[in-house]
Protein backbone atom coordinates (compact mmCIF):
# COMPACT_ATOMS: atom_id res chain seq x y z
CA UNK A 1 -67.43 107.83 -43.40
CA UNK A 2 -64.64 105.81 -44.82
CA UNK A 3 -61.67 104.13 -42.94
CA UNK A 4 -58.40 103.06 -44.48
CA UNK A 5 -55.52 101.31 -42.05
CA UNK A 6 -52.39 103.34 -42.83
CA UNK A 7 -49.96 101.50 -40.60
CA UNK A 8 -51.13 97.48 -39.81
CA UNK A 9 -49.71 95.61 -36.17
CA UNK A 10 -45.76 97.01 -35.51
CA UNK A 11 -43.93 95.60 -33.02
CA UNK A 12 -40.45 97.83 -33.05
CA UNK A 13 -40.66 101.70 -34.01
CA UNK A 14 -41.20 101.73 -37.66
CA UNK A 15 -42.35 104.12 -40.45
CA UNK A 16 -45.67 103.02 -42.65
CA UNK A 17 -45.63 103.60 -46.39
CA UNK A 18 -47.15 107.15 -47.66
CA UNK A 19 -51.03 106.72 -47.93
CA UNK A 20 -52.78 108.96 -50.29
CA UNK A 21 -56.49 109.24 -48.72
CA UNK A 22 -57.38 111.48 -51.50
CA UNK A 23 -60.69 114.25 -51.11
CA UNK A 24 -61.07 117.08 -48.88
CA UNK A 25 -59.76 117.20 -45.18
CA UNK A 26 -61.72 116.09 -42.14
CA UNK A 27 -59.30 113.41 -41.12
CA UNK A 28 -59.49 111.57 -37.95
CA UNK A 29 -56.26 109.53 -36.36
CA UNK A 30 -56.88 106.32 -34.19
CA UNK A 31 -53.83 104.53 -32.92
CA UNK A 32 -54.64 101.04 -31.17
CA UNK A 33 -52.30 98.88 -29.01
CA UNK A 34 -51.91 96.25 -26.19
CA UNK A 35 -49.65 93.94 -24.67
CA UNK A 36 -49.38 90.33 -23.75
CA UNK A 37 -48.31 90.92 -20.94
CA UNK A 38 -47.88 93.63 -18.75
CA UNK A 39 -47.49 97.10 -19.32
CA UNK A 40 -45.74 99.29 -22.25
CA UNK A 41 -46.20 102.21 -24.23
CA UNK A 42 -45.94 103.77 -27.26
CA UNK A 43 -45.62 107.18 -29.22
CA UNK A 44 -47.08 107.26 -32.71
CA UNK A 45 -46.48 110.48 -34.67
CA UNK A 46 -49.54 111.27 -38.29
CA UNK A 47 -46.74 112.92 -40.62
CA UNK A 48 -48.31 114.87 -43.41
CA UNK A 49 -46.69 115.82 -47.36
CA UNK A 50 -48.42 117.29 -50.30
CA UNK A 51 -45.34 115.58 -52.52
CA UNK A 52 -45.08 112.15 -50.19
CA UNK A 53 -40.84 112.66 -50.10
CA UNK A 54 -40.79 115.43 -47.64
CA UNK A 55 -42.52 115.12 -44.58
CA UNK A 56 -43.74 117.09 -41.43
CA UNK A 57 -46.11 117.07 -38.33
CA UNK A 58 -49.51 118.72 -39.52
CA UNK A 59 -49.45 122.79 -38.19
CA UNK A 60 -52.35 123.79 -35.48
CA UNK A 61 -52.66 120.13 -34.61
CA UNK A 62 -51.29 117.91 -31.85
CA UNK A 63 -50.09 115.37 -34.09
CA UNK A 64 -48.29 112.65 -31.24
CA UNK A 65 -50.32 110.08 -30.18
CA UNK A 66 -49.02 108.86 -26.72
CA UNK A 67 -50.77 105.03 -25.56
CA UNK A 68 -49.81 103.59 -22.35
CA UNK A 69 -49.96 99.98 -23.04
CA UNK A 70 -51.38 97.01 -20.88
CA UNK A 71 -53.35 93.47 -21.66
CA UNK A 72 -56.46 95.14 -22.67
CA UNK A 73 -56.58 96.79 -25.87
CA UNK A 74 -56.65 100.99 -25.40
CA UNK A 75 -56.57 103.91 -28.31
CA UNK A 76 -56.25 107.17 -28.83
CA UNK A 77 -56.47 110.19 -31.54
CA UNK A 78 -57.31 113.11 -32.97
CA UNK A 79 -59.01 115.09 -35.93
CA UNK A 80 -57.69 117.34 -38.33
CA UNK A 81 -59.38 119.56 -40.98
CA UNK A 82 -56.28 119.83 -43.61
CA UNK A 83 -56.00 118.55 -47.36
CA UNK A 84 -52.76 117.15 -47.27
CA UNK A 85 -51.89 114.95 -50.45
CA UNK A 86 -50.05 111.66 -48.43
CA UNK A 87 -50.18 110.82 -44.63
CA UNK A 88 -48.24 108.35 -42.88
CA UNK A 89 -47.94 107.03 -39.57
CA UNK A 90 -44.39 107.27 -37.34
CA UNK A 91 -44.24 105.01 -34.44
CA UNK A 92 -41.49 106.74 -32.27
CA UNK A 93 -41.22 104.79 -29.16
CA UNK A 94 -42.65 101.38 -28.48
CA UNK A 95 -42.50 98.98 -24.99
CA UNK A 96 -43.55 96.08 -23.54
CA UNK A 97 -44.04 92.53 -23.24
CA UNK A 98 -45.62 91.66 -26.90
CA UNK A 99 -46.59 95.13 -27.66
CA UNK A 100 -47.93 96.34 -30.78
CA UNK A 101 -50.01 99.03 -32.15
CA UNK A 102 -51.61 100.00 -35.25
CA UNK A 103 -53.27 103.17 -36.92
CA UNK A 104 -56.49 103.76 -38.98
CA UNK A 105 -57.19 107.20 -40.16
CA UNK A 106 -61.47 108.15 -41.10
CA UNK A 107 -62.35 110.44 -43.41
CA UNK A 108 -65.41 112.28 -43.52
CA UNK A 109 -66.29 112.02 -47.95
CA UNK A 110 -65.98 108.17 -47.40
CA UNK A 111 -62.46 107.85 -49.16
């Protein structure tokens, strides 16, 4: 199993750089967050490209990660069996006192 962070700690709704996990598919998604106070939430969307300029959610997959935020750490995700060429993670939506999030994606070939 390899791990690879695609998007480190965000604060405001931001797009991470295209990550090229290279191999077959079995991808997994984990998006992690918190506050410092309070509660908050966020919505993190896994974009997918085989060319890394033109980007969409990945097909058959729920590809929104939705966290609702407090002083203890929580996380979410999914898997997805697909051999996209780049991935990238999307945060849409983020709130709360201090939040922040960030997203690692697994693979199954230990890229």
């Amino acid at each position: 199993m390899g791990r690879a962070l695609i998007l480190p700690v965000t604060t405001t709704p931001t797009t991470g750089a295209a990550f090229r996990p290279g191999g077959e598919g079995n991808r997994s998604f984990q998006a992690v967050g918190g506050t410092t106070s309070g509660v908050g939430a966020a919505v993190i969307q896994i974009q997918v490209s085989n060319d890394g300029t033109l980007w969409l959610p990945p097909n058959n997959v729920d590809n929104t990660i939705s966290l609702t935020l407090g002083t203890t750490s929580v996380n979410d995700g999914f898997a997805m069996d697909a051999s996209w060429d780049y991935v990238r993670a999307k945060v849409i939506s983020i709130s709360g006192t201090g939040a922040g999030v960030y997203v690692m994606m697994g693979t199954q070939n230990g890229d």
